[in-house]
Structures are given as structure tokens and as C-alpha cells.
ModelCIF file with pLDDT and N, C-alpha, C, O atoms, coordinates in Angstrom:
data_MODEL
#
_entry.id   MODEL 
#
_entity.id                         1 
_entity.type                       polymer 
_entity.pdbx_number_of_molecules   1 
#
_entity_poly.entity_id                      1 
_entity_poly.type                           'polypeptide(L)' 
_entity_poly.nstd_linkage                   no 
_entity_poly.nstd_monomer                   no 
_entity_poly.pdbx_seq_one_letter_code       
;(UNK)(UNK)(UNK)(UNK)(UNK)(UNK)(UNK)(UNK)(UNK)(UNK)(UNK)(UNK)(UNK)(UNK)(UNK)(UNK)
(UNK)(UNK)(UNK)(UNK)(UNK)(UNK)(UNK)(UNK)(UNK)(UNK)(UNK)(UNK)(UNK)(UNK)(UNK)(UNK)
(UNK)(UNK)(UNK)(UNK)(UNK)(UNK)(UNK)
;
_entity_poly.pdbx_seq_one_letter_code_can   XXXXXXXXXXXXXXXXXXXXXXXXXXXXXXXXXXXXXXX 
_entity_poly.pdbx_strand_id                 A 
#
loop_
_entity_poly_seq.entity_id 
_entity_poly_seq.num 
_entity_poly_seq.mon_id 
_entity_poly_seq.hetero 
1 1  UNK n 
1 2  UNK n 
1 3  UNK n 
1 4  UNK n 
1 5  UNK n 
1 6  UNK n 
1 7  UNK n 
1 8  UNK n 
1 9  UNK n 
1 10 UNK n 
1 11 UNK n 
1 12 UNK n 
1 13 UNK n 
1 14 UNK n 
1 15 UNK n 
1 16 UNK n 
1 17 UNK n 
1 18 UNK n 
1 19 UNK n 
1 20 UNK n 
1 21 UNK n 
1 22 UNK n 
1 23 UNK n 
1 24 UNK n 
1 25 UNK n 
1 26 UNK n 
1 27 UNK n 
1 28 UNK n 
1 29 UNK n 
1 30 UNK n 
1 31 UNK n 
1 32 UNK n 
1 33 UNK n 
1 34 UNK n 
1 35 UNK n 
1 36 UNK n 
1 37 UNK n 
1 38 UNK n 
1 39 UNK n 
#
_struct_asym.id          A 
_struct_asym.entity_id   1 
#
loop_
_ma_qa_metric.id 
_ma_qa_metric.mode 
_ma_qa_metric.name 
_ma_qa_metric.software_group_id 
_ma_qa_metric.type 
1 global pLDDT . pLDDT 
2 local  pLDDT . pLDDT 
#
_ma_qa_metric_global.metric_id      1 
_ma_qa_metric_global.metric_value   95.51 
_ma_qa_metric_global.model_id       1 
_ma_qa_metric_global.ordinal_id     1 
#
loop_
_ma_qa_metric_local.label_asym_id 
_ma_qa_metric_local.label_comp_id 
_ma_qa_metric_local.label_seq_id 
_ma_qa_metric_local.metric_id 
_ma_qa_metric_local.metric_value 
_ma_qa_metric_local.model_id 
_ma_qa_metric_local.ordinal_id 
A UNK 1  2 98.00 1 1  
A UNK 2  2 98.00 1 2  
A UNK 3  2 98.00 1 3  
A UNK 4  2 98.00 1 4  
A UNK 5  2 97.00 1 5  
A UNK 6  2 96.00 1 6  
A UNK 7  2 95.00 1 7  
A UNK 8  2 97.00 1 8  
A UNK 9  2 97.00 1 9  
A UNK 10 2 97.00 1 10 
A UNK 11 2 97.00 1 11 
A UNK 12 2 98.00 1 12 
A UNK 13 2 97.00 1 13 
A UNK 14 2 97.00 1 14 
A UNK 15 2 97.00 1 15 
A UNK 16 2 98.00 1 16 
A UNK 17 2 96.00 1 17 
A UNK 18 2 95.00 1 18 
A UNK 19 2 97.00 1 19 
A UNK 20 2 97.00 1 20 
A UNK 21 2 96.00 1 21 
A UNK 22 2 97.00 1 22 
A UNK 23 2 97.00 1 23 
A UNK 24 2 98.00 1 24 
A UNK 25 2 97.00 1 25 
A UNK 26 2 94.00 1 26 
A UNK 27 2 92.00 1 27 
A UNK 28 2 92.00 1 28 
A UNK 29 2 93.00 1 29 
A UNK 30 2 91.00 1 30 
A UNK 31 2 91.00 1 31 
A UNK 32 2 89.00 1 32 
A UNK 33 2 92.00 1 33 
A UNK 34 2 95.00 1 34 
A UNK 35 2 95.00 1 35 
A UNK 36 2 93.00 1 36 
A UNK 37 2 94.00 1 37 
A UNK 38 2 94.00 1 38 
A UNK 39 2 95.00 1 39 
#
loop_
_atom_site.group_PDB 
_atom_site.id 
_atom_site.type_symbol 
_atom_site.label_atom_id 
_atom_site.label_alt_id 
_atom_site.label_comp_id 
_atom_site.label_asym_id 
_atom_site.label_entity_id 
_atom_site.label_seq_id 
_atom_site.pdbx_PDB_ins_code 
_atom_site.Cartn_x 
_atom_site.Cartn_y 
_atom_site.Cartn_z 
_atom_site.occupancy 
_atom_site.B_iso_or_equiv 
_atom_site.pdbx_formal_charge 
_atom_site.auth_seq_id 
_atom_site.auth_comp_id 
_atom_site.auth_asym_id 
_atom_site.auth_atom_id 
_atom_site.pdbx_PDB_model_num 
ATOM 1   N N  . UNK A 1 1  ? 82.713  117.538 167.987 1.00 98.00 ? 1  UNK A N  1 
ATOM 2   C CA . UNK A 1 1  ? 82.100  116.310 168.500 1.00 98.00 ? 1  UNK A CA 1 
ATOM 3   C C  . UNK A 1 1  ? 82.691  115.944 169.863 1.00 98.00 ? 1  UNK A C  1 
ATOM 4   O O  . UNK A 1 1  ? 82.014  115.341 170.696 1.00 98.00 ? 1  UNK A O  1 
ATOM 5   N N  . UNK A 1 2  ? 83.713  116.240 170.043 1.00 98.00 ? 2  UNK A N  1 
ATOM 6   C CA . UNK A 1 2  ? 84.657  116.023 171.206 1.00 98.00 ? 2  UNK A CA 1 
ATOM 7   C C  . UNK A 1 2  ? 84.255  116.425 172.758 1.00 98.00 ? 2  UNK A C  1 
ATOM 8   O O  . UNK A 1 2  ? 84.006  115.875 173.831 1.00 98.00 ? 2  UNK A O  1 
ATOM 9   N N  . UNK A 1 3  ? 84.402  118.393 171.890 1.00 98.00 ? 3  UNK A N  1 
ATOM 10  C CA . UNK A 1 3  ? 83.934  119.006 173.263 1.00 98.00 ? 3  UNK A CA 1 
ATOM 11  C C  . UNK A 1 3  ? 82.706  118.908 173.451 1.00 98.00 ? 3  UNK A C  1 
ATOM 12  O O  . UNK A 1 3  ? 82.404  119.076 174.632 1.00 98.00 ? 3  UNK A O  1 
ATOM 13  N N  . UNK A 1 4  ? 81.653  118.652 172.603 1.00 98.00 ? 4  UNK A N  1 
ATOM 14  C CA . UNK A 1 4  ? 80.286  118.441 172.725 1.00 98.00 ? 4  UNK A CA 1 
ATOM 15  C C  . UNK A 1 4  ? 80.221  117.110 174.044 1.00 98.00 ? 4  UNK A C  1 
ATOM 16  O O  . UNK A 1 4  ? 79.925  117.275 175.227 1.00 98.00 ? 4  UNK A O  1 
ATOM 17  N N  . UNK A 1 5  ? 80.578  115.913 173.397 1.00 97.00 ? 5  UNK A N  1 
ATOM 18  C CA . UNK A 1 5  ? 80.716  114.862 174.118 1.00 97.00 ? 5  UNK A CA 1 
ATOM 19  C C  . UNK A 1 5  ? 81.439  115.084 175.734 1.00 97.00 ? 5  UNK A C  1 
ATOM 20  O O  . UNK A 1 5  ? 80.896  114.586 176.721 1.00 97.00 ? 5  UNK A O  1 
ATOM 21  N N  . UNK A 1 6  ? 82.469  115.735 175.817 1.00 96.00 ? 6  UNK A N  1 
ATOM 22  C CA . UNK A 1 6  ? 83.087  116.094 176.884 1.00 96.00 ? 6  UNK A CA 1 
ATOM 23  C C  . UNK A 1 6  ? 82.298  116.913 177.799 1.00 96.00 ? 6  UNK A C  1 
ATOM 24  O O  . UNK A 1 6  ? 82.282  116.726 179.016 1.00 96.00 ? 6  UNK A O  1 
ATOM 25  N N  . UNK A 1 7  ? 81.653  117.813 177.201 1.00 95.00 ? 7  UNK A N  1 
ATOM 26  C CA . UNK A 1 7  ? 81.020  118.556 178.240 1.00 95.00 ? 7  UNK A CA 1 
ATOM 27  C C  . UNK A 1 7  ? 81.693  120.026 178.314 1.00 95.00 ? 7  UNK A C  1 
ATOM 28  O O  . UNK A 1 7  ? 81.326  120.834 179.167 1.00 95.00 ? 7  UNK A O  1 
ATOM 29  N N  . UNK A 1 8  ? 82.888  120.376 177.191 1.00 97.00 ? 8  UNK A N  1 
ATOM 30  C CA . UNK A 1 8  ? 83.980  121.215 177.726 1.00 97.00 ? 8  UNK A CA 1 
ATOM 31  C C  . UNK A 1 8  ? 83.301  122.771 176.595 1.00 97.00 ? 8  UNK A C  1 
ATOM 32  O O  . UNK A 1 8  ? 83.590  123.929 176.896 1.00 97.00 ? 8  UNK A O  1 
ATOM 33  N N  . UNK A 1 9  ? 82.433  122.427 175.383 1.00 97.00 ? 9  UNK A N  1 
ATOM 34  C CA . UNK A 1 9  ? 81.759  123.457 174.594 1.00 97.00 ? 9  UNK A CA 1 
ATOM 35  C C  . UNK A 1 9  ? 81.867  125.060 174.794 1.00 97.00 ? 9  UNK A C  1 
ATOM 36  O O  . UNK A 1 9  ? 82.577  125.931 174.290 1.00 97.00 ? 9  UNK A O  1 
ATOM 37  N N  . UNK A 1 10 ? 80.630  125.045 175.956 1.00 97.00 ? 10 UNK A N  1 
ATOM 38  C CA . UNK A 1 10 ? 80.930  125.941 176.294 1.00 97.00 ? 10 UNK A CA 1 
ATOM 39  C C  . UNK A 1 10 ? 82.341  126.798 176.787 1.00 97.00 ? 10 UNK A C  1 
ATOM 40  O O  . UNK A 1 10 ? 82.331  128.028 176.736 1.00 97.00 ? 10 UNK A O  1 
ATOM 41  N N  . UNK A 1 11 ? 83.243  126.243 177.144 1.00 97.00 ? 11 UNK A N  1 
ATOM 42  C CA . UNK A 1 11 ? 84.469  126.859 177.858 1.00 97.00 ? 11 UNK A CA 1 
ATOM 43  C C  . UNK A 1 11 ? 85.013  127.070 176.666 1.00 97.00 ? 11 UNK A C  1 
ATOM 44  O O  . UNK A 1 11 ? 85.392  128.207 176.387 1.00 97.00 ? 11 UNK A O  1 
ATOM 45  N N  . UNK A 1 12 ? 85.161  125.940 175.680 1.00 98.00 ? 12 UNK A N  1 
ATOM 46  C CA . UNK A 1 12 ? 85.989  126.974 174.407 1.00 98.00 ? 12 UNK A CA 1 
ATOM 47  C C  . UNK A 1 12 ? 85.476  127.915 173.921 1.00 98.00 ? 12 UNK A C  1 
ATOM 48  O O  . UNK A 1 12 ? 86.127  128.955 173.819 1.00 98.00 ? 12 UNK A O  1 
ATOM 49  N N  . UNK A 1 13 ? 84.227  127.844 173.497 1.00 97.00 ? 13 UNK A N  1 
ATOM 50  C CA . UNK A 1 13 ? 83.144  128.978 173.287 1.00 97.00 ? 13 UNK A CA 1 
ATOM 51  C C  . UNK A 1 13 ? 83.922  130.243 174.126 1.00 97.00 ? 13 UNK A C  1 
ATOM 52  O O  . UNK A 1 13 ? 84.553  131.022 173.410 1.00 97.00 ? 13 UNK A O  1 
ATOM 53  N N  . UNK A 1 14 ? 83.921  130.531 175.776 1.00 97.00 ? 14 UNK A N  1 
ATOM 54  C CA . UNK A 1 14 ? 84.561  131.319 175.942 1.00 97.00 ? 14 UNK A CA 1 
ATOM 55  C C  . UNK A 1 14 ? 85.742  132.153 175.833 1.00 97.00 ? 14 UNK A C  1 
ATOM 56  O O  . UNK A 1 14 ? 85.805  133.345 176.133 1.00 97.00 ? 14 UNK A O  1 
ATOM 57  N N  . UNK A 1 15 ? 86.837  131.295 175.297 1.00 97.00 ? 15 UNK A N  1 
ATOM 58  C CA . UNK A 1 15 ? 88.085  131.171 174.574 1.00 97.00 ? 15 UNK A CA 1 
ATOM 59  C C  . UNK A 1 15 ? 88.111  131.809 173.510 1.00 97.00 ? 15 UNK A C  1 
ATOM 60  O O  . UNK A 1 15 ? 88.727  132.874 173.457 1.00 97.00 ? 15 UNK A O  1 
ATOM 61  N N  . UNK A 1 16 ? 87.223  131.133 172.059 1.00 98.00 ? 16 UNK A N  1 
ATOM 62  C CA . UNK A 1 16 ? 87.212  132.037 171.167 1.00 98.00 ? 16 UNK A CA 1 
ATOM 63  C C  . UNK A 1 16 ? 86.591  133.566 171.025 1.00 98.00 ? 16 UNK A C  1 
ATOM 64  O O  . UNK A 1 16 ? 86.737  134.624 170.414 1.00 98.00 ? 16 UNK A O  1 
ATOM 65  N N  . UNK A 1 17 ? 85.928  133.020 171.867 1.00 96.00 ? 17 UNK A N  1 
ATOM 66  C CA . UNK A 1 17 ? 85.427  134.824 172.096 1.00 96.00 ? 17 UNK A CA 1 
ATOM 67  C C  . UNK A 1 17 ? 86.061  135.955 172.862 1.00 96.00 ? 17 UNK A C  1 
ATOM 68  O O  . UNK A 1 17 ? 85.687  137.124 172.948 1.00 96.00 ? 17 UNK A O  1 
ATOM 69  N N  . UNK A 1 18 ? 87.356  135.208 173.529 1.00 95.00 ? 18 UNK A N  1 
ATOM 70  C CA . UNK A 1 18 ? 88.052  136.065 174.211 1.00 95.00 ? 18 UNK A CA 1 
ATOM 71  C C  . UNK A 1 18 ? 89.334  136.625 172.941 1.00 95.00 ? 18 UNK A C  1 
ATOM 72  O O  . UNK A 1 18 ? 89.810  137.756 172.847 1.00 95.00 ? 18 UNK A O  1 
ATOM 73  N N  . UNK A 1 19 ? 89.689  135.237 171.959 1.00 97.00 ? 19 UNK A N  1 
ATOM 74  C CA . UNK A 1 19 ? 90.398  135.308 170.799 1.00 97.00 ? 19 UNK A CA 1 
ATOM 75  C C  . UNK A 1 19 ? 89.938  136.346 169.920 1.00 97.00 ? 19 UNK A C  1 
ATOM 76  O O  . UNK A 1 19 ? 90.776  136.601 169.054 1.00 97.00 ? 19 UNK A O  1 
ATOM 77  N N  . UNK A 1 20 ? 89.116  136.884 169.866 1.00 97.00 ? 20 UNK A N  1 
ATOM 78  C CA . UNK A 1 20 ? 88.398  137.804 168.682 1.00 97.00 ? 20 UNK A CA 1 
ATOM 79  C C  . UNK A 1 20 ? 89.188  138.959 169.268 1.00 97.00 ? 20 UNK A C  1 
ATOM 80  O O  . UNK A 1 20 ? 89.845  139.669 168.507 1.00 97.00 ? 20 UNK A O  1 
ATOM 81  N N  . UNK A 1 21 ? 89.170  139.146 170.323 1.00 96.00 ? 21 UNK A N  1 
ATOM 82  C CA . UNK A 1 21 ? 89.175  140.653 170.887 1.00 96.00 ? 21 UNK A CA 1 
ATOM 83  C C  . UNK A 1 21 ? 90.466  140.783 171.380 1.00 96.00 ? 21 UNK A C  1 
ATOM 84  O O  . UNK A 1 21 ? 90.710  141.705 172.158 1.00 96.00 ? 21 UNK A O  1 
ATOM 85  N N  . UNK A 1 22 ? 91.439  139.900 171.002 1.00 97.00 ? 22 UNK A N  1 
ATOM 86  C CA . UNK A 1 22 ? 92.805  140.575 171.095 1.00 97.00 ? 22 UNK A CA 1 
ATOM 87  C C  . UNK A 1 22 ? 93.317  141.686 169.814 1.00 97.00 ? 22 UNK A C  1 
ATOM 88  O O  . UNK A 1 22 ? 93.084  141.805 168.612 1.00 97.00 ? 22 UNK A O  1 
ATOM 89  N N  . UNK A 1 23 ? 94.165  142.413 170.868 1.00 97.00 ? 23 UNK A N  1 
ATOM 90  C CA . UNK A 1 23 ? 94.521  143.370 169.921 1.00 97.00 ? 23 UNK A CA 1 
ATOM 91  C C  . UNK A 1 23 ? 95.940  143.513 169.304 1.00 97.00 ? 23 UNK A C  1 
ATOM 92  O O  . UNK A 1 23 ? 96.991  142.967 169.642 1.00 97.00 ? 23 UNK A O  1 
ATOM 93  N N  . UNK A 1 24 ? 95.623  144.598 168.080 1.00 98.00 ? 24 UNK A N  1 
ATOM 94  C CA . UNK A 1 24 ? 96.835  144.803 166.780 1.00 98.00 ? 24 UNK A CA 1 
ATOM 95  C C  . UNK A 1 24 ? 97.760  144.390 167.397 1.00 98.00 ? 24 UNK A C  1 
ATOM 96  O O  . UNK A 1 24 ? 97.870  144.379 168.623 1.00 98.00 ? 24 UNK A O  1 
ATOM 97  N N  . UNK A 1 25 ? 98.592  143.973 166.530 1.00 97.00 ? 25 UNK A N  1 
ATOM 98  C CA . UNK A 1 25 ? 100.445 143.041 166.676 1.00 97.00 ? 25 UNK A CA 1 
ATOM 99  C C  . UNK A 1 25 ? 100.688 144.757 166.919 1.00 97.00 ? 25 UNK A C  1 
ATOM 100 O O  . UNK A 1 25 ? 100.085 145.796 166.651 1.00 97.00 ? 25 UNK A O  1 
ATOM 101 N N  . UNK A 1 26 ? 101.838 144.388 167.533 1.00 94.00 ? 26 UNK A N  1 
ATOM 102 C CA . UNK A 1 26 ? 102.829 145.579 168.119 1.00 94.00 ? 26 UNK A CA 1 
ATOM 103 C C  . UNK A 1 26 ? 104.303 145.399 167.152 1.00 94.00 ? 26 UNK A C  1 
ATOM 104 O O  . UNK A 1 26 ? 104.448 144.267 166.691 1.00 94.00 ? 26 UNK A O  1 
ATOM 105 N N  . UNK A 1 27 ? 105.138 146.177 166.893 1.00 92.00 ? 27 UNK A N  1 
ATOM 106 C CA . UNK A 1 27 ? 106.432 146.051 166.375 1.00 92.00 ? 27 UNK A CA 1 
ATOM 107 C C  . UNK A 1 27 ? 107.261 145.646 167.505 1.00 92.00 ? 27 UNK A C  1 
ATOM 108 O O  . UNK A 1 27 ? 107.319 146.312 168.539 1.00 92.00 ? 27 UNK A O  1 
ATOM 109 N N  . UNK A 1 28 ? 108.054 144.305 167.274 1.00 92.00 ? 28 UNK A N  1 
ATOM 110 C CA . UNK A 1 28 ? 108.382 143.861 168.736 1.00 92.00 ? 28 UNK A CA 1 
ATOM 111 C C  . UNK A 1 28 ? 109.807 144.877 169.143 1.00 92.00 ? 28 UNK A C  1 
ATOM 112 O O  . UNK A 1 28 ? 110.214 145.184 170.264 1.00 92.00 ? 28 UNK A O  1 
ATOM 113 N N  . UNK A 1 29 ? 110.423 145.288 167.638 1.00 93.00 ? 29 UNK A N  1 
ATOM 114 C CA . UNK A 1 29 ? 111.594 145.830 167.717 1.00 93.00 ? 29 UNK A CA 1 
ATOM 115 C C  . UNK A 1 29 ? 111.611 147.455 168.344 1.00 93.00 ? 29 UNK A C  1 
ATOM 116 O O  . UNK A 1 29 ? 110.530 147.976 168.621 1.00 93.00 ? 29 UNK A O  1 
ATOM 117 N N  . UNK A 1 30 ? 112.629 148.055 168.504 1.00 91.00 ? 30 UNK A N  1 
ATOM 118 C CA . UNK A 1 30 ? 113.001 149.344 169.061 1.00 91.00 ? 30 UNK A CA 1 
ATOM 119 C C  . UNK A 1 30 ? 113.533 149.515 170.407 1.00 91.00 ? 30 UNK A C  1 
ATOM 120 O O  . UNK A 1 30 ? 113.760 148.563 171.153 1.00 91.00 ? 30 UNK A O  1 
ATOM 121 N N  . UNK A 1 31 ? 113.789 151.104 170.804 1.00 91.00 ? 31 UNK A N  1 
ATOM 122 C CA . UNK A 1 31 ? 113.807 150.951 172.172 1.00 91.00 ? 31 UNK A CA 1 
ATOM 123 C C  . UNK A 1 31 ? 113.799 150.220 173.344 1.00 91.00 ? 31 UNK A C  1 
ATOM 124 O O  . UNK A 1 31 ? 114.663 149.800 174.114 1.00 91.00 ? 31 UNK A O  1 
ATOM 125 N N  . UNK A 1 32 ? 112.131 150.164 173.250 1.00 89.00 ? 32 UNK A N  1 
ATOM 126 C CA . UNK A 1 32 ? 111.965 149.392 174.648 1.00 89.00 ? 32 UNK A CA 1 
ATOM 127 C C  . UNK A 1 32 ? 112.695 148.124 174.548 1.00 89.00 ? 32 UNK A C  1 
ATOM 128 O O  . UNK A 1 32 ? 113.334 147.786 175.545 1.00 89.00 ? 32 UNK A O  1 
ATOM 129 N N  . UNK A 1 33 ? 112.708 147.509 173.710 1.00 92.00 ? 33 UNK A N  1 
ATOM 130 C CA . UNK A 1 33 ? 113.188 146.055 173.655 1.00 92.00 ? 33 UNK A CA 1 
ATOM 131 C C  . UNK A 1 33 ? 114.777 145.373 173.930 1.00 92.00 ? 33 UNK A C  1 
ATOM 132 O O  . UNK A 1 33 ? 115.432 144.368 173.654 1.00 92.00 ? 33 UNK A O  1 
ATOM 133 N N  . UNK A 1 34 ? 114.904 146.898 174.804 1.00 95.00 ? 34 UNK A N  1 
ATOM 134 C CA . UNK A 1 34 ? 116.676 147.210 175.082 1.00 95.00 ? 34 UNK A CA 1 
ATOM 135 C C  . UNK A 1 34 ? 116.856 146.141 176.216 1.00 95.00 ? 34 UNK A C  1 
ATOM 136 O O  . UNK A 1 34 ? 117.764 145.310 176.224 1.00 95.00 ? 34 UNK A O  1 
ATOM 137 N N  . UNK A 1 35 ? 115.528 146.305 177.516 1.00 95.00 ? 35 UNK A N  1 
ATOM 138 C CA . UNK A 1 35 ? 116.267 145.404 178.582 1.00 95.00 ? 35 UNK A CA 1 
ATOM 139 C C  . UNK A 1 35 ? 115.511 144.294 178.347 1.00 95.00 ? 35 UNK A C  1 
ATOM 140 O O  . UNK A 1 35 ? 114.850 143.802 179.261 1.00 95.00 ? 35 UNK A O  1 
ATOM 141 N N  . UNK A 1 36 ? 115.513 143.951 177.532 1.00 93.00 ? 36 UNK A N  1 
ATOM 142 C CA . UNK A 1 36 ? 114.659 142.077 177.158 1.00 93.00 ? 36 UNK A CA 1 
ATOM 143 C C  . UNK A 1 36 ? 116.053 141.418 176.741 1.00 93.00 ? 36 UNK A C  1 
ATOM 144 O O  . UNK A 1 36 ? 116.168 140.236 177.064 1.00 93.00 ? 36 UNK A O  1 
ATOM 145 N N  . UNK A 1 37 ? 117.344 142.121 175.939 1.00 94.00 ? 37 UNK A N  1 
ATOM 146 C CA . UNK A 1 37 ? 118.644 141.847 176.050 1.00 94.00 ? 37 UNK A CA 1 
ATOM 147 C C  . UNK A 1 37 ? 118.972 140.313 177.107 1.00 94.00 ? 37 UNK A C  1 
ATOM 148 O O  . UNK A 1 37 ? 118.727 140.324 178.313 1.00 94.00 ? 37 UNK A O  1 
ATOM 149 N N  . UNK A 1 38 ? 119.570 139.037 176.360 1.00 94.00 ? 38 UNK A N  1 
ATOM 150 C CA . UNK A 1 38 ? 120.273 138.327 177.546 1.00 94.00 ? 38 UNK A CA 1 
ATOM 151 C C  . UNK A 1 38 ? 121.577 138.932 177.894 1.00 94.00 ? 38 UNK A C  1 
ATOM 152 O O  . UNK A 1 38 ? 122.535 139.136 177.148 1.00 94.00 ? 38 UNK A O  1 
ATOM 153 N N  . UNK A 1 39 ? 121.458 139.167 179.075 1.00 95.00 ? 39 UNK A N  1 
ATOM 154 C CA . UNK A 1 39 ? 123.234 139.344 179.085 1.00 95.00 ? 39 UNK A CA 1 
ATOM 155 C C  . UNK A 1 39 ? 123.521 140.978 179.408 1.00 95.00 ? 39 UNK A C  1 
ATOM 156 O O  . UNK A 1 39 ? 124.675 141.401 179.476 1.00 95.00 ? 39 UNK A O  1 
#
């Protein structure tokens, strides 16, 4: 009712449709995750 009223609809519309199409979780751990290190 909000974004309808606002005028903003469409733009979330684009949002969730950009949300669908992210992709598979990654394992955050291993290797690479050596220089993400603080310190």
C-alpha cells in the first residue's frame, strides 16, 4: 500500500527481481580467507 501510494512499486519490483537471481552461498571458510585476517 505504501509503495503503491509512494510511487516507488515499480523500483522494488526491480529489486526483487534482481533478489531471485543471486547466486549459491559460497563456504566463507578456507584458504582464500587468509588475507581478510585483521592484523
Amino acid at each position: 500500500e505504501a509503495l503503491e501510494r509512494s510511487g516507488w512499486m515499480e523500483e522494488a519490483a526491480e529489486v526483487f527481481e534482481h533478489l531471485a537471481c543471486t547466486p549459491p552461498a559460497s563456504n566463507p571458510f578456507g584458504p582464500h580467507a587468509f588475507w581478510r585476517m585483521r592484523g
